[in-house]
N, C-alpha and C. Protein backbone atom coordinates (compact mmCIF):
# COMPACT_ATOMS: atom_id res chain seq x y z
N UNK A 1 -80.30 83.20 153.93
CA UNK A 1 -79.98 84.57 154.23
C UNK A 1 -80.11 85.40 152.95
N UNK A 2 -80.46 86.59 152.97
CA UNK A 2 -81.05 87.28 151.89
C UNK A 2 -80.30 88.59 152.21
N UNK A 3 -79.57 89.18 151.29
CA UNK A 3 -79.44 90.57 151.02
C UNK A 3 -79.73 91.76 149.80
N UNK A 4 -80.46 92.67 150.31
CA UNK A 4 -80.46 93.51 149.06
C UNK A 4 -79.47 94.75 148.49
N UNK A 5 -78.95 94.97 147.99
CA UNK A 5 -78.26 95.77 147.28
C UNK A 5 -79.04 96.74 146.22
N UNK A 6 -78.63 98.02 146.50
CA UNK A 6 -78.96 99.11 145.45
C UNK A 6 -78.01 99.62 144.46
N UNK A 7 -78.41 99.49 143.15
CA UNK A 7 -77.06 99.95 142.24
C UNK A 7 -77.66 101.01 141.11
N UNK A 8 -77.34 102.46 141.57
CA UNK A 8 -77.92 103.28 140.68
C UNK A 8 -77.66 103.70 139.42
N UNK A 9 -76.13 103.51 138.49
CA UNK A 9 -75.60 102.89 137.38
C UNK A 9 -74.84 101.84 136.94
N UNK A 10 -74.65 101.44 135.95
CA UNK A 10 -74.00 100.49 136.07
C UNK A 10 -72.90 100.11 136.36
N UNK A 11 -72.00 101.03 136.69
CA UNK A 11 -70.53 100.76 137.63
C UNK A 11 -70.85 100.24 139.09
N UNK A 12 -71.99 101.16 139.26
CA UNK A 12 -72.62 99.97 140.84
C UNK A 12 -72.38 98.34 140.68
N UNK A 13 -73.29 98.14 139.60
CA UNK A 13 -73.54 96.80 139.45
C UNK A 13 -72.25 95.99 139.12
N UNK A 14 -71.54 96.89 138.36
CA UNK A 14 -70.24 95.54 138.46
C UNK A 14 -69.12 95.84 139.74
N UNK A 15 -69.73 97.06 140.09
CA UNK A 15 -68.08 96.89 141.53
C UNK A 15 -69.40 96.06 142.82
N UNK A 16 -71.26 95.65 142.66
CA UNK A 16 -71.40 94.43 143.73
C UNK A 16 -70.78 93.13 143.25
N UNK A 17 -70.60 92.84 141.38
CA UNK A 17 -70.28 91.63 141.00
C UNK A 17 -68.57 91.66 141.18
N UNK A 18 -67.90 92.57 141.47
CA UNK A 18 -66.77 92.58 141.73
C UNK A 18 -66.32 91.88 143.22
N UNK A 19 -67.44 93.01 144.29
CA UNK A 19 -67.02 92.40 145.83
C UNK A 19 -67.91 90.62 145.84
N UNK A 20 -68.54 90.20 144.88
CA UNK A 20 -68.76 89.11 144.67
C UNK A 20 -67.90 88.11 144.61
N UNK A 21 -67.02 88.76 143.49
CA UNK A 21 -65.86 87.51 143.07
C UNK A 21 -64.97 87.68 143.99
N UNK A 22 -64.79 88.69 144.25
CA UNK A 22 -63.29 88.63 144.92
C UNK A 22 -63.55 87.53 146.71
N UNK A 23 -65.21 87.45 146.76
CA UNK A 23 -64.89 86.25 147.99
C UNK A 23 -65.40 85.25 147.57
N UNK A 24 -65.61 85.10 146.07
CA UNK A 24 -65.80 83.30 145.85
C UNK A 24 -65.07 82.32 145.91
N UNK A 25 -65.41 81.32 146.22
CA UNK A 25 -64.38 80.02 146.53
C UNK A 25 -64.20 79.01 145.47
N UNK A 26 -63.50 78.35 145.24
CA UNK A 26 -63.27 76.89 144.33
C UNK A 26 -64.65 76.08 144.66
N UNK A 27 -65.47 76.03 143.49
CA UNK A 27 -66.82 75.05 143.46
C UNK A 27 -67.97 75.84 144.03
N UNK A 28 -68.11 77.21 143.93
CA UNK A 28 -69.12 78.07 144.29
C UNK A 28 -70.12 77.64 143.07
N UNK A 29 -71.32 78.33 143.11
CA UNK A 29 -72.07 77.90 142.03
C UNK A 29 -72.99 79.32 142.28
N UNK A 30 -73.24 80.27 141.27
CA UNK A 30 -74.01 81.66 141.72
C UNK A 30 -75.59 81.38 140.43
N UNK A 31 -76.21 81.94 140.38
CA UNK A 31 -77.29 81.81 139.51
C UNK A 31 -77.64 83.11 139.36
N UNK A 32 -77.90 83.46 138.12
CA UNK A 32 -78.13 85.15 137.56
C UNK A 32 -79.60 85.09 137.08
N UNK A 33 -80.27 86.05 137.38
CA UNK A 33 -81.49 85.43 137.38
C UNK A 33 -81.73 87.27 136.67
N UNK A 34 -82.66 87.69 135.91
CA UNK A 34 -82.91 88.91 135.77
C UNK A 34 -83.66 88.80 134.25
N UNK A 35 -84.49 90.01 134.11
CA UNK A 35 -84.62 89.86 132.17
C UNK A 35 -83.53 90.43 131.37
N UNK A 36 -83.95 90.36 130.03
CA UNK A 36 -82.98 91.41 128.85
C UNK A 36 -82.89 92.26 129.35
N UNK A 37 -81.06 92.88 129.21
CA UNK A 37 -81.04 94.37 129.72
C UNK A 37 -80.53 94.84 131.00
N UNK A 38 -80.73 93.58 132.07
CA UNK A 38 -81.07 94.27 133.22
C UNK A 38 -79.43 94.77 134.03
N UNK A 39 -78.86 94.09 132.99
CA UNK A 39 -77.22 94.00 133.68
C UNK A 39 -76.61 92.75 133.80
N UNK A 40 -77.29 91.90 133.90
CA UNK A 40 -76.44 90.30 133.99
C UNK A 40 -74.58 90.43 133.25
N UNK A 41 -74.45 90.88 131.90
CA UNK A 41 -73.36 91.05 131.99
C UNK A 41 -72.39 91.95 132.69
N UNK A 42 -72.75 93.38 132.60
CA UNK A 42 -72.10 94.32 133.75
C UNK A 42 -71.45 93.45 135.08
N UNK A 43 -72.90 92.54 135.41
CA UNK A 43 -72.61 92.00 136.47
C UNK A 43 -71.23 90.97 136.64
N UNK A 44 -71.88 90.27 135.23
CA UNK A 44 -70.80 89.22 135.50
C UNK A 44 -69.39 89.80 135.28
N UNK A 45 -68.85 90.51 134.22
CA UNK A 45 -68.05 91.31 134.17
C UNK A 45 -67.25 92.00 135.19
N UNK A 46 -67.96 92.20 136.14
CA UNK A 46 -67.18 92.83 137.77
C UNK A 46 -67.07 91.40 138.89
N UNK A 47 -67.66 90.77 138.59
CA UNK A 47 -67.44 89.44 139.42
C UNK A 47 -66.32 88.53 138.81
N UNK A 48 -65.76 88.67 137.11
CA UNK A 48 -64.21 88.31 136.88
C UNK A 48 -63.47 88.88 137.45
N UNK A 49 -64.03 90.14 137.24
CA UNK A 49 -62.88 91.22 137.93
C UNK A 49 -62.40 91.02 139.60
N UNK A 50 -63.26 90.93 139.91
CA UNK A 50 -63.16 89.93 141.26
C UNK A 50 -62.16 88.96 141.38
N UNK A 51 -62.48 88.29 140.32
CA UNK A 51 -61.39 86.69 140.22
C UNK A 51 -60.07 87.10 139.65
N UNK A 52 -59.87 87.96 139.45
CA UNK A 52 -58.83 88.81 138.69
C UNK A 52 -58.45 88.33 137.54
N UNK A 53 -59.72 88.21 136.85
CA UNK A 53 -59.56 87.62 134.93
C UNK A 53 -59.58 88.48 134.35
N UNK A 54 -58.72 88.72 133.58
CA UNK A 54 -58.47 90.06 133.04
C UNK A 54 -58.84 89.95 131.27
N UNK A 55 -59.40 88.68 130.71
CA UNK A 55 -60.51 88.86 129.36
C UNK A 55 -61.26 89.51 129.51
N UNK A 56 -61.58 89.92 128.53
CA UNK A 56 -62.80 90.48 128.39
C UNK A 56 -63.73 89.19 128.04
N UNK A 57 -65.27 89.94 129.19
CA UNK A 57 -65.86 88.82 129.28
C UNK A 57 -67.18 89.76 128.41
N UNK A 58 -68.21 88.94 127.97
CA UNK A 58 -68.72 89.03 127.21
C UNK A 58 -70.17 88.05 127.30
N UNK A 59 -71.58 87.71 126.83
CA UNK A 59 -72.61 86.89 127.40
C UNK A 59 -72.08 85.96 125.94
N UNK A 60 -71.74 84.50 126.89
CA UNK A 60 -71.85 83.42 125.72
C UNK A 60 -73.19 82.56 125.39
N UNK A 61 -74.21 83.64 125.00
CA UNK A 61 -75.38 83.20 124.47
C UNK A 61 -75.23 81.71 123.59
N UNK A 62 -74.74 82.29 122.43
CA UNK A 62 -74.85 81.44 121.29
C UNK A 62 -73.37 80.31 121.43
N UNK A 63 -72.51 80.66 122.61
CA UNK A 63 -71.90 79.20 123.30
C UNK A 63 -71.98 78.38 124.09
N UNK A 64 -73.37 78.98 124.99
CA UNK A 64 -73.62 78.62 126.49
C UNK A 64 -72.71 78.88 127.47
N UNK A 65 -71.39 78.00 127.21
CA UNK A 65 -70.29 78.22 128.26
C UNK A 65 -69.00 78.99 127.55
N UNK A 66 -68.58 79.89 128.38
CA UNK A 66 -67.60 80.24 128.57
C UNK A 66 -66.66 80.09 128.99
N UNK A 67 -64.92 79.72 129.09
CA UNK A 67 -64.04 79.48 130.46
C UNK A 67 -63.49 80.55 130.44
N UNK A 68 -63.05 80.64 131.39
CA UNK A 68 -61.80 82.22 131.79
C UNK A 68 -61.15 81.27 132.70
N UNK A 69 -60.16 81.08 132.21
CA UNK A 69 -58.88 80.22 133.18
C UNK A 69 -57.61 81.33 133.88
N UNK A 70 -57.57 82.18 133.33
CA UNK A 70 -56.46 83.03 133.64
C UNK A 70 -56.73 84.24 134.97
N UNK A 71 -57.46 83.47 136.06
CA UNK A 71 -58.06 84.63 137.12
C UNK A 71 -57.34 83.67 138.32
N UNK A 72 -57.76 83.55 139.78
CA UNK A 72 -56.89 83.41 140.93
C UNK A 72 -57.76 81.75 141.17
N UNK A 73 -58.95 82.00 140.35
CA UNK A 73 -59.73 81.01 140.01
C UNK A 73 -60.48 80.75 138.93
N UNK A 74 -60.95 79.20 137.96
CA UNK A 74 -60.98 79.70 136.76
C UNK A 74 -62.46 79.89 136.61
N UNK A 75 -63.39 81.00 135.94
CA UNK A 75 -64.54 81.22 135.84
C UNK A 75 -65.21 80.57 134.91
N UNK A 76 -66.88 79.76 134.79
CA UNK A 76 -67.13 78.84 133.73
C UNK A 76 -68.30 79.54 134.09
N UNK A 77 -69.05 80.54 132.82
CA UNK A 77 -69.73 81.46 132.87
C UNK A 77 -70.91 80.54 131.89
N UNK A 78 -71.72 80.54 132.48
CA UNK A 78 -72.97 79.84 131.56
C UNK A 78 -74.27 80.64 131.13
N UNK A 79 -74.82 80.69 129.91
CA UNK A 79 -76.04 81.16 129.66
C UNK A 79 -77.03 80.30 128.42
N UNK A 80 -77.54 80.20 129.83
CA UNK A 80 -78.92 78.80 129.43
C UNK A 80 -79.70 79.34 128.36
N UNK A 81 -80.07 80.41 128.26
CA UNK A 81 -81.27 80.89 127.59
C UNK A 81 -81.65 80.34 126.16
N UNK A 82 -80.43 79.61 125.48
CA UNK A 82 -81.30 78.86 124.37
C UNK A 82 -81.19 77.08 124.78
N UNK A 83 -81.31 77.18 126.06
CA UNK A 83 -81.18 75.59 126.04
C UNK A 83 -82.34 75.23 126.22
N UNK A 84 -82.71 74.35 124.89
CA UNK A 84 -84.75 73.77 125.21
C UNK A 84 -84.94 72.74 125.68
N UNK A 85 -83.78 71.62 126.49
CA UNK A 85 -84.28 70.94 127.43
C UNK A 85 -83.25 70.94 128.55
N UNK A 86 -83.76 70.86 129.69
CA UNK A 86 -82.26 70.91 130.84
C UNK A 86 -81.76 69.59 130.59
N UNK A 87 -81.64 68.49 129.87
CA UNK A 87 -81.02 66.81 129.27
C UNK A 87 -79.73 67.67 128.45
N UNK A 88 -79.96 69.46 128.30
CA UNK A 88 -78.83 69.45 127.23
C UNK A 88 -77.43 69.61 127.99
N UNK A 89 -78.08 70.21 129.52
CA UNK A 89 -76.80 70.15 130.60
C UNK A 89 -75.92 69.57 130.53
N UNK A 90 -76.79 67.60 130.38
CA UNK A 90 -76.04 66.90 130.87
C UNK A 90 -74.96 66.77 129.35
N UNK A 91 -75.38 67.00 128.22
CA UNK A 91 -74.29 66.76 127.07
C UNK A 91 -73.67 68.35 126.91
N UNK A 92 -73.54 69.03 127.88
CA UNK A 92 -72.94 70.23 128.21
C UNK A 92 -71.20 69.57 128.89
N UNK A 93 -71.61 68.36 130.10
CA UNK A 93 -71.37 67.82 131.08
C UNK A 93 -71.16 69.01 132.41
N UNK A 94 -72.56 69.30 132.51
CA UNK A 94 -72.76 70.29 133.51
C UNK A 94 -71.71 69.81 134.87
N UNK A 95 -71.60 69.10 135.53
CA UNK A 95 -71.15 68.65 136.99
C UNK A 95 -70.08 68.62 136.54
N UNK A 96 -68.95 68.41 135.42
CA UNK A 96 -67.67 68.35 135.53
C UNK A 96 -67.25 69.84 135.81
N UNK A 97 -68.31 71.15 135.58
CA UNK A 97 -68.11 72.51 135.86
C UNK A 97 -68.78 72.61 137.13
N UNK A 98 -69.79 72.06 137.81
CA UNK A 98 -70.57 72.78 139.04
C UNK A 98 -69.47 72.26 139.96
N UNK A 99 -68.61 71.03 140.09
CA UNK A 99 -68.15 70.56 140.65
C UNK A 99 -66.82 70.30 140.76
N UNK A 100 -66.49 71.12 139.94
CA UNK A 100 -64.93 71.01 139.78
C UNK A 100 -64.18 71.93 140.29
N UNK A 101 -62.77 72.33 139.79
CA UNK A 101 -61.82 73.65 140.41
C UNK A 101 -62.14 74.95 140.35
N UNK A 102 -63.37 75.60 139.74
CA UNK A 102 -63.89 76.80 139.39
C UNK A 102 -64.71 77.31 140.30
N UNK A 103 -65.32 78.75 139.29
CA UNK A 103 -66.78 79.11 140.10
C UNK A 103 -67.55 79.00 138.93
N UNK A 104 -69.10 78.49 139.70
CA UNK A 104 -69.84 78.81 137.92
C UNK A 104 -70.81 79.56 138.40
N UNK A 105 -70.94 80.61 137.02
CA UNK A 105 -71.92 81.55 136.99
C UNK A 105 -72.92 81.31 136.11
N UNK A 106 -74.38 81.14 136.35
CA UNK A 106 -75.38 80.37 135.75
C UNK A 106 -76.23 81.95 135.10
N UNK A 107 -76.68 82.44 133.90
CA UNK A 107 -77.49 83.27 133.62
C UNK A 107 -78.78 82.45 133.39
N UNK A 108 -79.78 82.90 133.46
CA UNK A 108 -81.20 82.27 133.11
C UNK A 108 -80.91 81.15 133.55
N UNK A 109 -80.66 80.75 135.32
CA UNK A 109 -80.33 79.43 135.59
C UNK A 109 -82.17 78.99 136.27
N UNK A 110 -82.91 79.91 136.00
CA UNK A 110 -84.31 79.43 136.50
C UNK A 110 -84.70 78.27 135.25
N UNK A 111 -83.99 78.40 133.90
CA UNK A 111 -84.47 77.69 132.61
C UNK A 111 -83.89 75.91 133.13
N UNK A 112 -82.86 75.95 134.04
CA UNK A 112 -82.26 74.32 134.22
C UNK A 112 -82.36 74.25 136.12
N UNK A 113 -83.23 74.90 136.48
CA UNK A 113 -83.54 74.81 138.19
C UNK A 113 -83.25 73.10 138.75
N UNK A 114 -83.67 72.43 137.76
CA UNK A 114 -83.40 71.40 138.01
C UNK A 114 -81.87 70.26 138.14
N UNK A 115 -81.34 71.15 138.02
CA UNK A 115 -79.84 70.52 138.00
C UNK A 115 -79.04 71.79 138.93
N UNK A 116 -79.44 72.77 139.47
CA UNK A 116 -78.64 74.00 139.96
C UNK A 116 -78.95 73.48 141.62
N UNK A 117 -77.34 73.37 141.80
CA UNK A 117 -76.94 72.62 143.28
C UNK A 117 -77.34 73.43 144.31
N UNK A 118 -78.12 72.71 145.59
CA UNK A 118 -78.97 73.60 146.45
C UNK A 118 -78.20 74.67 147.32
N UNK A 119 -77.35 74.17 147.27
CA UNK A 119 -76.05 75.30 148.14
C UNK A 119 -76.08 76.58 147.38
N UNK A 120 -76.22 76.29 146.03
CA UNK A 120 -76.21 77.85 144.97
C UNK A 120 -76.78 79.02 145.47
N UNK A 121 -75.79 80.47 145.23
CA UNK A 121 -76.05 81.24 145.50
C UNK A 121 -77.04 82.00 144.58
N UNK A 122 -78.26 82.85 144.66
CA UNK A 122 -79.00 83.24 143.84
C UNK A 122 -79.03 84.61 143.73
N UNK A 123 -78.55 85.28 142.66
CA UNK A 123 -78.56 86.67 142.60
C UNK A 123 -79.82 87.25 141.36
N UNK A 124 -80.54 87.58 142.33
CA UNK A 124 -81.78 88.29 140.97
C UNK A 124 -81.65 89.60 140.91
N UNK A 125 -81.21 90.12 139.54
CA UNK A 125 -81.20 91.90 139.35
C UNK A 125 -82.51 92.23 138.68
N UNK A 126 -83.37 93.59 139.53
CA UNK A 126 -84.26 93.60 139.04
C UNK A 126 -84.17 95.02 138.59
N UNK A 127 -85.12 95.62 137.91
CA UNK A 127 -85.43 97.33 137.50
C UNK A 127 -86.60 97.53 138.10
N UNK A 128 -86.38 98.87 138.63
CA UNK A 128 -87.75 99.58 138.98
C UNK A 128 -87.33 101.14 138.81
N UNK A 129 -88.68 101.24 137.18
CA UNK A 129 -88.17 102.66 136.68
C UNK A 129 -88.44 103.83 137.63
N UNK A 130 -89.60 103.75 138.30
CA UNK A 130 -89.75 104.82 139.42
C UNK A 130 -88.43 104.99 140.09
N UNK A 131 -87.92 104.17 140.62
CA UNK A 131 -86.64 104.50 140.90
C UNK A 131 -85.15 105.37 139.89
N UNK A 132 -85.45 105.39 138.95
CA UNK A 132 -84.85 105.75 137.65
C UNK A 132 -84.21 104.90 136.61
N UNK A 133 -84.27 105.14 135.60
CA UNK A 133 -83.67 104.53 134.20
C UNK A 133 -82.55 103.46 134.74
N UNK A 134 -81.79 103.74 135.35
CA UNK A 134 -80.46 102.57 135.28
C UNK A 134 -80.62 102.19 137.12
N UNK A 135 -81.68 102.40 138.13
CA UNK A 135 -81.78 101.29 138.95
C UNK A 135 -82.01 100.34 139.10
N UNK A 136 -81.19 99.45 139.42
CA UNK A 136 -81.41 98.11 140.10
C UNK A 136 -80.94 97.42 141.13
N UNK A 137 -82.01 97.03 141.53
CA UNK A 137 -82.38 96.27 143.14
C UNK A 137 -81.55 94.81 142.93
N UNK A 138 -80.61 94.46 143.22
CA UNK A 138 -80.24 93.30 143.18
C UNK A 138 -79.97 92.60 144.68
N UNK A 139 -80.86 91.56 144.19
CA UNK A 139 -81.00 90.39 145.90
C UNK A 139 -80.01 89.60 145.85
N UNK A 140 -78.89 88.97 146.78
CA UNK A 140 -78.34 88.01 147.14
C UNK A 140 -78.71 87.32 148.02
N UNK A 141 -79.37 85.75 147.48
CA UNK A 141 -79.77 84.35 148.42
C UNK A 141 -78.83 83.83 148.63
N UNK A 142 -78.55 83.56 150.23
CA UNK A 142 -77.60 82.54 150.48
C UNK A 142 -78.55 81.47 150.99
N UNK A 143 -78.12 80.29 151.15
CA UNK A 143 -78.90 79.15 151.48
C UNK A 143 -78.85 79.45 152.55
């Protein structure tokens, strides 16, 4: 099942990542898919807010993972983008997070496709400037 969503600044984009979190479940698994820029954090940022984590969340590039334990559920926010082989998952111990008490949120989860559980939800935010400077089209895949 496929939905599209229109978000014409970026408060759009985090109150869809907001009505996101607020219906995720224990062991959800979402995948952020988009380039530099496009909002991935905005996004993820309103989808804590969702979970009612009240850190400030932030892209853990240069940590990969993130936890936010202090929400209604705990968030394990991932960003692949410097990982140069998906083998680094496994010394990540990816499945003790896809599969455990949380939700995980995967950025650049097209870089480890190979380990991202088929049930995963897929959210791609895209830009299209004809549409203007801060639109974006963001798709939600459900399996």
């Amino acid at each position: 099942m496929e939905e599209i969503r229109e978000s014409f600044k970026p408060e759009d984009t985090y109150d869809i990542g907001k009505e996101l979190g607020e219906k995720a479940a224990r062991g959800d698994v979402y995948t952020l898919i988009g380039d530099l820029g496009v909002g991935k954090t905005v996004f993820t940022q309103g989808f804590a807010a969702g979970l009612h984590i009240e850190d400030y969340v932030n892209s853990p590039t240069f940590t990969i993972i993130q936890e936010y334990e202090d929400g209604r559920l705990p968030l394990y926010h991932f960003d692949v983008y410097r990982i140069g082989d998906v083998s680094e998952m496994d010394e990540l111990g990816y499945e003790d997070y896809f599969y455990g008490e949380g939700v995980c949120l995967i950025e650049w989860a097209d870089l480890v496709k190979e380990v991202i559980p088929p049930e995963a939800v897929r959210i791609e935010i895209m830009k299209d400037l004809e549409k203007g400077f801060d639109y974006r089209q963001i798709r939600i895949i459900r399996p």
